[in-house]
C-alpha atoms as a PDB file:
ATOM      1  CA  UNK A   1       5.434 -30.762   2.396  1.00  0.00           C
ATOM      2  CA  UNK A   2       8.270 -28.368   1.006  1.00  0.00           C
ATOM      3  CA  UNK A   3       7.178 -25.565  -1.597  1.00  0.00           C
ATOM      4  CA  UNK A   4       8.274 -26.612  -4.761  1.00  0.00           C
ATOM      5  CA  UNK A   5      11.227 -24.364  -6.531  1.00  0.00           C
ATOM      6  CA  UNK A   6       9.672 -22.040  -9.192  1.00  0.00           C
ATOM      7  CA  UNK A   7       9.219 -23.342 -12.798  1.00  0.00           C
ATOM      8  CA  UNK A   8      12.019 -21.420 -15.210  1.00  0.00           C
ATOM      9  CA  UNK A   9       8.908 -19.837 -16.851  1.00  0.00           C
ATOM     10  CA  UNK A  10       8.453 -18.273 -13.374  1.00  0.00           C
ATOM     11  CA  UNK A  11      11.213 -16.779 -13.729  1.00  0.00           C
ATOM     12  CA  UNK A  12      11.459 -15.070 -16.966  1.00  0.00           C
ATOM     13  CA  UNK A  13      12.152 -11.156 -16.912  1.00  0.00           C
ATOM     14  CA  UNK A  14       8.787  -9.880 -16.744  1.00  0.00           C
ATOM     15  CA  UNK A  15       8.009 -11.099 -13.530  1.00  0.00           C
ATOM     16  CA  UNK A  16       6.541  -8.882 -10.806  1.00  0.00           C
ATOM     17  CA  UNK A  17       7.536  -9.575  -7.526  1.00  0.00           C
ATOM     18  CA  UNK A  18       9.760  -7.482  -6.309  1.00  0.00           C
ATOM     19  CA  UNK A  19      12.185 -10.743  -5.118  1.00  0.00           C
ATOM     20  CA  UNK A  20      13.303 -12.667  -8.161  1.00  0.00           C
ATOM     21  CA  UNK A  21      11.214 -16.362  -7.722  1.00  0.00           C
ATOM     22  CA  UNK A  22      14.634 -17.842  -7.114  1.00  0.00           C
ATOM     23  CA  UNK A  23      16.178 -15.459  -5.016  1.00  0.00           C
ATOM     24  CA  UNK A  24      12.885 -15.177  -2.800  1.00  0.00           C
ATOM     25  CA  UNK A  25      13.545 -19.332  -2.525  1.00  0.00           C
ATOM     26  CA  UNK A  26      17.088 -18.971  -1.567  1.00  0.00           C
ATOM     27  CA  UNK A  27      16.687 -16.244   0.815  1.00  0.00           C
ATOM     28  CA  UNK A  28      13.381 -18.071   2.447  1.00  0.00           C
ATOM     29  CA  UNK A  29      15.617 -21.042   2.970  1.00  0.00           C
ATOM     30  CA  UNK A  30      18.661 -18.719   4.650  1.00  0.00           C
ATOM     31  CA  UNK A  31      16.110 -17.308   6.825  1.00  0.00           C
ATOM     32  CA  UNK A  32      16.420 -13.809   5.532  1.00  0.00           C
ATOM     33  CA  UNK A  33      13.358 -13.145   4.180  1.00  0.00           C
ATOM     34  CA  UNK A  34       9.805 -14.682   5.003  1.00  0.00           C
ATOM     35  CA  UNK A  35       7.789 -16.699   2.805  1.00  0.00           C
ATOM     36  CA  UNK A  36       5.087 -14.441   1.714  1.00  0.00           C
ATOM     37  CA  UNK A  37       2.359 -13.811   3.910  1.00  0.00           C
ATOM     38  CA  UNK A  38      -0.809 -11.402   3.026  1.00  0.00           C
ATOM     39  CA  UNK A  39       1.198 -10.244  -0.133  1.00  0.00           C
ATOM     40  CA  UNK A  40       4.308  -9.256   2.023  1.00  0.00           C
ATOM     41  CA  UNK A  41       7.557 -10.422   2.896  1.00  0.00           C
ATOM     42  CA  UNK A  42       9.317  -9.555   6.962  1.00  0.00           C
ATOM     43  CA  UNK A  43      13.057  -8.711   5.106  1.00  0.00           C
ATOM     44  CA  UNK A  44      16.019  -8.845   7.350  1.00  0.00           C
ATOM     45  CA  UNK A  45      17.262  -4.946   6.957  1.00  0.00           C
ATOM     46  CA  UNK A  46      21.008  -6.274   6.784  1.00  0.00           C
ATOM     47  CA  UNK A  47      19.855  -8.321   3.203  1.00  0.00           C
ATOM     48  CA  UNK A  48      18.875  -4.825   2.042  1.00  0.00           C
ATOM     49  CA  UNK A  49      22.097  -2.844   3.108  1.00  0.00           C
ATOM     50  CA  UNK A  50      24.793  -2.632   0.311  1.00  0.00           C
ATOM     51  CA  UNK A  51      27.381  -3.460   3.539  1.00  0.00           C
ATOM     52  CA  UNK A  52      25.406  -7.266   2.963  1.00  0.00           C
ATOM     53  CA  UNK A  53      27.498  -7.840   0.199  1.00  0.00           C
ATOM     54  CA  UNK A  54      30.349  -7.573   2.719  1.00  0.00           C
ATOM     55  CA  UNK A  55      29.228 -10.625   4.265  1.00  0.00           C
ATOM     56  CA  UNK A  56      29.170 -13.875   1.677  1.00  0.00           C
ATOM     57  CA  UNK A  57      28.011 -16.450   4.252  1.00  0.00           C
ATOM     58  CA  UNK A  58      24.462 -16.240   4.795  1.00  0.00           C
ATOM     59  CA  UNK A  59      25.316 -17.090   8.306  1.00  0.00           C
ATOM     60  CA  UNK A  60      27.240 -13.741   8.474  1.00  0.00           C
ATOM     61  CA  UNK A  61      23.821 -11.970   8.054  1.00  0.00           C
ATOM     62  CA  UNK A  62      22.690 -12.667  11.910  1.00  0.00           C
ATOM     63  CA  UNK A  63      19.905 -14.099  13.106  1.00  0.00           C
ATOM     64  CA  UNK A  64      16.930 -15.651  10.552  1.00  0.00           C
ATOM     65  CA  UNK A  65      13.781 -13.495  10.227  1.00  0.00           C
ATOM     66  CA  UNK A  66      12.120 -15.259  12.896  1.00  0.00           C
ATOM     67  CA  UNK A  67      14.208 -14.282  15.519  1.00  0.00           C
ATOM     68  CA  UNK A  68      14.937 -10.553  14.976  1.00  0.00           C
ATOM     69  CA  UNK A  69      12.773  -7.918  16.592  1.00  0.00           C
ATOM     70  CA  UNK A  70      11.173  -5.517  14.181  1.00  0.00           C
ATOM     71  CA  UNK A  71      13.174  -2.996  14.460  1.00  0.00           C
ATOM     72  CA  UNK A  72      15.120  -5.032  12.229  1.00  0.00           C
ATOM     73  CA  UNK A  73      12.926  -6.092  10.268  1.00  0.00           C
ATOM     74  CA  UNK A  74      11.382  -4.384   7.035  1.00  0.00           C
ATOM     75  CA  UNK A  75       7.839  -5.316   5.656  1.00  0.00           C
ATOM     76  CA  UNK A  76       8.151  -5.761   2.150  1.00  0.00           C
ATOM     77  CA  UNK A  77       5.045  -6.102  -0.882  1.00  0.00           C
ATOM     78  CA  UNK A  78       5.471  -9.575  -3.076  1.00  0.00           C
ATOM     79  CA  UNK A  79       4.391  -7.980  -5.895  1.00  0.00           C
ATOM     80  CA  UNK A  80       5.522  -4.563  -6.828  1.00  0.00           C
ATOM     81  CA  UNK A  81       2.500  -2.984  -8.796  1.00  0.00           C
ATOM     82  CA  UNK A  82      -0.034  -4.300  -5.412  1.00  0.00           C
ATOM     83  CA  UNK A  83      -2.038  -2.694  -2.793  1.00  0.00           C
ATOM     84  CA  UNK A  84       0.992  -3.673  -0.470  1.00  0.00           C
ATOM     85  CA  UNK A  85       3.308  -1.370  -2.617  1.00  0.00           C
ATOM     86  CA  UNK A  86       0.899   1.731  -2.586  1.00  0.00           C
ATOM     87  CA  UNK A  87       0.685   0.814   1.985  1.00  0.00           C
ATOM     88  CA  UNK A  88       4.699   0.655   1.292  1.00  0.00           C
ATOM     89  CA  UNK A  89       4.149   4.456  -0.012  1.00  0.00           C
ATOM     90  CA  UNK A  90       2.670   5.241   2.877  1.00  0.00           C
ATOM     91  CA  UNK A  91      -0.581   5.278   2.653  1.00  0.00           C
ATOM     92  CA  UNK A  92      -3.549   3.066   4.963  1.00  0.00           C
ATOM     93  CA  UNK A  93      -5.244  -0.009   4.133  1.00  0.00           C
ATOM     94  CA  UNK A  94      -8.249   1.894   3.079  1.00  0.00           C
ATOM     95  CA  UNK A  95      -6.674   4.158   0.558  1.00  0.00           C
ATOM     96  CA  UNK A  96      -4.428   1.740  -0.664  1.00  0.00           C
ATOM     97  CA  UNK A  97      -7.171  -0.384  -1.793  1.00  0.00           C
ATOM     98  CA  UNK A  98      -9.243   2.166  -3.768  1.00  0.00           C
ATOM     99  CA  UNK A  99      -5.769   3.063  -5.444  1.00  0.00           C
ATOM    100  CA  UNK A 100      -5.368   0.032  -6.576  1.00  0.00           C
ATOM    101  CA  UNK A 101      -8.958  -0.854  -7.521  1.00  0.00           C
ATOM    102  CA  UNK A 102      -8.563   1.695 -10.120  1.00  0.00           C
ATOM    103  CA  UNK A 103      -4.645   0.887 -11.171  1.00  0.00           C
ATOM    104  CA  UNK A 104      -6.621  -2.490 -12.084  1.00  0.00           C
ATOM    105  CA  UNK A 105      -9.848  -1.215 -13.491  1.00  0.00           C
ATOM    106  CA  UNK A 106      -8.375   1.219 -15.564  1.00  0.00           C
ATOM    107  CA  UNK A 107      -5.670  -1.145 -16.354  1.00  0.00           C
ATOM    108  CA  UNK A 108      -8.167  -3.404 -17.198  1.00  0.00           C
ATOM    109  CA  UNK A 109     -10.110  -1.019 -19.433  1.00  0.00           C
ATOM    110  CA  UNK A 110      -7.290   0.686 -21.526  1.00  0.00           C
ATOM    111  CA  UNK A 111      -4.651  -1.518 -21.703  1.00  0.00           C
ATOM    112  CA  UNK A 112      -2.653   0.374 -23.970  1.00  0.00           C
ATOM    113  CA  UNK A 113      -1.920   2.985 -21.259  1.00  0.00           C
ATOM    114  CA  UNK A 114      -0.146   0.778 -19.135  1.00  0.00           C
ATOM    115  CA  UNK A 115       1.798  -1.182 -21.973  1.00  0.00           C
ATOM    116  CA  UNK A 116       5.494   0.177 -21.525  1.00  0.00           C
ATOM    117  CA  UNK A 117       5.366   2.722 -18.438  1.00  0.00           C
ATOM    118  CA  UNK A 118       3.942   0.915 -15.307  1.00  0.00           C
ATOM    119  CA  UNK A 119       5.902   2.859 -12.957  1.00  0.00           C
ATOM    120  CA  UNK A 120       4.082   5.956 -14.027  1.00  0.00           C
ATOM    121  CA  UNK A 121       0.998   4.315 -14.584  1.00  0.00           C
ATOM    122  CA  UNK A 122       0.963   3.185 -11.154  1.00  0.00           C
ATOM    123  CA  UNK A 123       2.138   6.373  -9.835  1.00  0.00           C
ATOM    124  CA  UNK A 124      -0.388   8.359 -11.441  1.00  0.00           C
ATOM    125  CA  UNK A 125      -2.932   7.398  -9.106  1.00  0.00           C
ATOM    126  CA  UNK A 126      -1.294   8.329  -6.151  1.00  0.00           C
ATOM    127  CA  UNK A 127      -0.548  11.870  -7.381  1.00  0.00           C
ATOM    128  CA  UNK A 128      -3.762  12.503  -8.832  1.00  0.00           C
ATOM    129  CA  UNK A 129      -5.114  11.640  -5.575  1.00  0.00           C
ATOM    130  CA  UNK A 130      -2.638  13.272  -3.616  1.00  0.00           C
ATOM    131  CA  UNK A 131      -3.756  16.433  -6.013  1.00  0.00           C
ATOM    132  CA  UNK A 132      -6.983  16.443  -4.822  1.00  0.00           C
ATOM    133  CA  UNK A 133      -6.396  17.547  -1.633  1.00  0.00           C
ATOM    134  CA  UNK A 134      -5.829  21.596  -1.647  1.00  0.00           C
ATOM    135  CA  UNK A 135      -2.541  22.704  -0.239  1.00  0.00           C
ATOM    136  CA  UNK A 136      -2.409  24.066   3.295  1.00  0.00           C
ATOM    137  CA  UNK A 137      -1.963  27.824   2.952  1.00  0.00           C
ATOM    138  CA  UNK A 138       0.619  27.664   5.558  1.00  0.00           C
ATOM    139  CA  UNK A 139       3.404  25.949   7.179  1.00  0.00           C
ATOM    140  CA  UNK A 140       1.793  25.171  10.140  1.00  0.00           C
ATOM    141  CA  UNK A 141       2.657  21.744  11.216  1.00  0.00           C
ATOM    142  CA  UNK A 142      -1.292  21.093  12.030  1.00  0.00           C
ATOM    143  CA  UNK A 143      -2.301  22.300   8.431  1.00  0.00           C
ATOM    144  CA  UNK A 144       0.027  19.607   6.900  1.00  0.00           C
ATOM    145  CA  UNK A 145      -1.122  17.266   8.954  1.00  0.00           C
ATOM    146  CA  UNK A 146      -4.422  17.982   8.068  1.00  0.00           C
ATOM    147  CA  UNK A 147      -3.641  17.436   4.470  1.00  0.00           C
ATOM    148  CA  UNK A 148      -1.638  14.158   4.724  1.00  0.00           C
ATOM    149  CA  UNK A 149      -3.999  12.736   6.428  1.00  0.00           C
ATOM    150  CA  UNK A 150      -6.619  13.707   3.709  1.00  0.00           C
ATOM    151  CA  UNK A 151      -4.205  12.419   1.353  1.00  0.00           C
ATOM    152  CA  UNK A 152      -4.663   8.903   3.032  1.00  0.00           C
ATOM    153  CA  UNK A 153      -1.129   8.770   4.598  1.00  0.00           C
ATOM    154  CA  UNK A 154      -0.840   6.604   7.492  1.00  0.00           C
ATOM    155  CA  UNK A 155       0.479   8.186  11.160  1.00  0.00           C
ATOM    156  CA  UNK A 156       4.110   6.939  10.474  1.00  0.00           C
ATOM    157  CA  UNK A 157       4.460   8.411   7.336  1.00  0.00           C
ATOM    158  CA  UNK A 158       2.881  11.649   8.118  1.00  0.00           C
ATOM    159  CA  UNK A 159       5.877  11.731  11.398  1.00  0.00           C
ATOM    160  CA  UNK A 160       8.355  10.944   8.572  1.00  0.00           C
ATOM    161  CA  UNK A 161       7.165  13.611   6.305  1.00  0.00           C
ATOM    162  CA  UNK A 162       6.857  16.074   9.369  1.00  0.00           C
ATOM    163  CA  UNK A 163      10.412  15.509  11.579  1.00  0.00           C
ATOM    164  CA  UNK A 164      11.526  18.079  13.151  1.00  0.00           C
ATOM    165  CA  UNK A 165      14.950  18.262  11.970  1.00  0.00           C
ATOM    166  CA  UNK A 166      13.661  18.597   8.457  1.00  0.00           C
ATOM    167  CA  UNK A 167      11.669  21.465   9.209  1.00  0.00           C
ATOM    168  CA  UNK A 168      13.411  24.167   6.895  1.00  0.00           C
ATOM    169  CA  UNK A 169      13.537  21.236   4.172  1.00  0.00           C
ATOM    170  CA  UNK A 170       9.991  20.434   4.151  1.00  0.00           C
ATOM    171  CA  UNK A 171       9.371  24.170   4.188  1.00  0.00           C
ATOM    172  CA  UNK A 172      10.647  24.519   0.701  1.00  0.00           C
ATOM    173  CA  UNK A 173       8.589  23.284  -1.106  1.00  0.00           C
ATOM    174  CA  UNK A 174       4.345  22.188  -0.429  1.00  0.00           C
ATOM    175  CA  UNK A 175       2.941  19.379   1.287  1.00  0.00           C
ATOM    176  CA  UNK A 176       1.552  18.067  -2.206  1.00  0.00           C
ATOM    177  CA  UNK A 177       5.456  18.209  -3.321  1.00  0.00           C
ATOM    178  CA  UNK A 178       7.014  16.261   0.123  1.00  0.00           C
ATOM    179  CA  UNK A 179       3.930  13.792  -0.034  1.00  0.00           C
ATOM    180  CA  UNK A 180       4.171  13.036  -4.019  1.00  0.00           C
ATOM    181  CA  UNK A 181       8.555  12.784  -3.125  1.00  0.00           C
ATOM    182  CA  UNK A 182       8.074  10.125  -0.425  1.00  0.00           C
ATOM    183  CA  UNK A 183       5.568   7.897  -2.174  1.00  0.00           C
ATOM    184  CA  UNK A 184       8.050   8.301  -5.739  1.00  0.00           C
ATOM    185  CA  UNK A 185      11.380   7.193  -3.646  1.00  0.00           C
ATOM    186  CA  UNK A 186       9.846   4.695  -1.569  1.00  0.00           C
ATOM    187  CA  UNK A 187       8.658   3.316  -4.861  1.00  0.00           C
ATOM    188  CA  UNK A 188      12.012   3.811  -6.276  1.00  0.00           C
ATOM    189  CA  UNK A 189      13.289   1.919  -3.376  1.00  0.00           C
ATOM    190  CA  UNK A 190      11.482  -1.356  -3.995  1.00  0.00           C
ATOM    191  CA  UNK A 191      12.290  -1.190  -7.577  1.00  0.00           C
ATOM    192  CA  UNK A 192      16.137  -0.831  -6.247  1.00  0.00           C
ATOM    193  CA  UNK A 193      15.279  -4.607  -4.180  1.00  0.00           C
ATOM    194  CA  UNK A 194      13.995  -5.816  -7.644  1.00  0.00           C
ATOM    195  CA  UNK A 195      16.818  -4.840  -9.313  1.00  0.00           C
ATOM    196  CA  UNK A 196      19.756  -6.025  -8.112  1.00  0.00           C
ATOM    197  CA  UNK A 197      17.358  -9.241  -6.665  1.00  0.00           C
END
């Protein structure tokens, strides 16, 4: 049985997936996204590159989802304010479940905080718990390891925070700082996809 198309109430302005209901449809039939699966989409990278727009065919976008390898592919939350966004971020499973527990308890509880400002609503978790952890008192690549990894980041994030080539960059400023940055533009990146979705 098909899906059915979403109902134009589905897709008024306030919706939160990060996909606009129709555009997720489109795309799903194209091949260039997934449906969603465990609150995530597999994205072609190509439908995310500006250079897309280059290419009005859908057919001139390569091979469907299915058939790419994952280096090509991009894992991508549903929703944006979800425990898929704050994994996104880069931090595990475990973490990103008690982050969100209390985005939604609190949310829950005091709605008025979370009225106009859910970016920085939902941010504020990850920073205050990032902002537990004390800063390593050196540079030592160990040290910040040590701390991202109290911080809840997963492995891949910690190597992207820690490259070697950005060595004097990531030396200018604290682990708290680099770890607060990456979670903020990744962020910023999904609410880029919503955007222009």
């Amino acid at each position: 049985m098909a899906e059915a198309y979403p109902s134009p109430s589905d897709t008024m302005a306030g919706y939160e997936d990060v996909f606009h209901p129709l555009d997720a449809v489109e795309r799903e039939l194209d091949g260039l996204i997934s449906p969603p699966r465990a609150g995530t989409h597999k994205v072609n990278k190509r439908r995310l590159n500006k250079s897309s727009e280059d290419y009005p065919k859908p057919t001139d976008l390569a091979l469907a989802v299915g058939e790419l390898s994952s280096d090509n592919l991009l894992i991508i939350p549903k929703v944006l304010f979800s425990v898929q966004t704050y994994e996104y971020c880069g931090f595990t499973s475990a973490v990103a479940g008690r982050l969100r527990d209390l985005y939604q308890k609190n949310k829950d509880e005091f709605p008025e905080f979370d009225n106009s400002d859910h970016r920085n609503y939902f941010l504020s978790f990850a920073f205050a718990f990032i902002d537990e952890v004390p800063e390593p008192s050196a540079f030592q690549d160990q040290d910040w390891n040590g701390a991202l990894q109290t911080m809840g980041f997963d492995s891949q994030t910690q190597d992207a925070i820690m490259l070697e080539e950005f060595t004097d960059l990531h030396c200018t400023e604290s682990a708290n700082y680099w770890a607060k940055d990456t979670v903020d533009i990744r962020l910023g990146g999904l609410e880029e996809v919503k955007r222009v979705s």
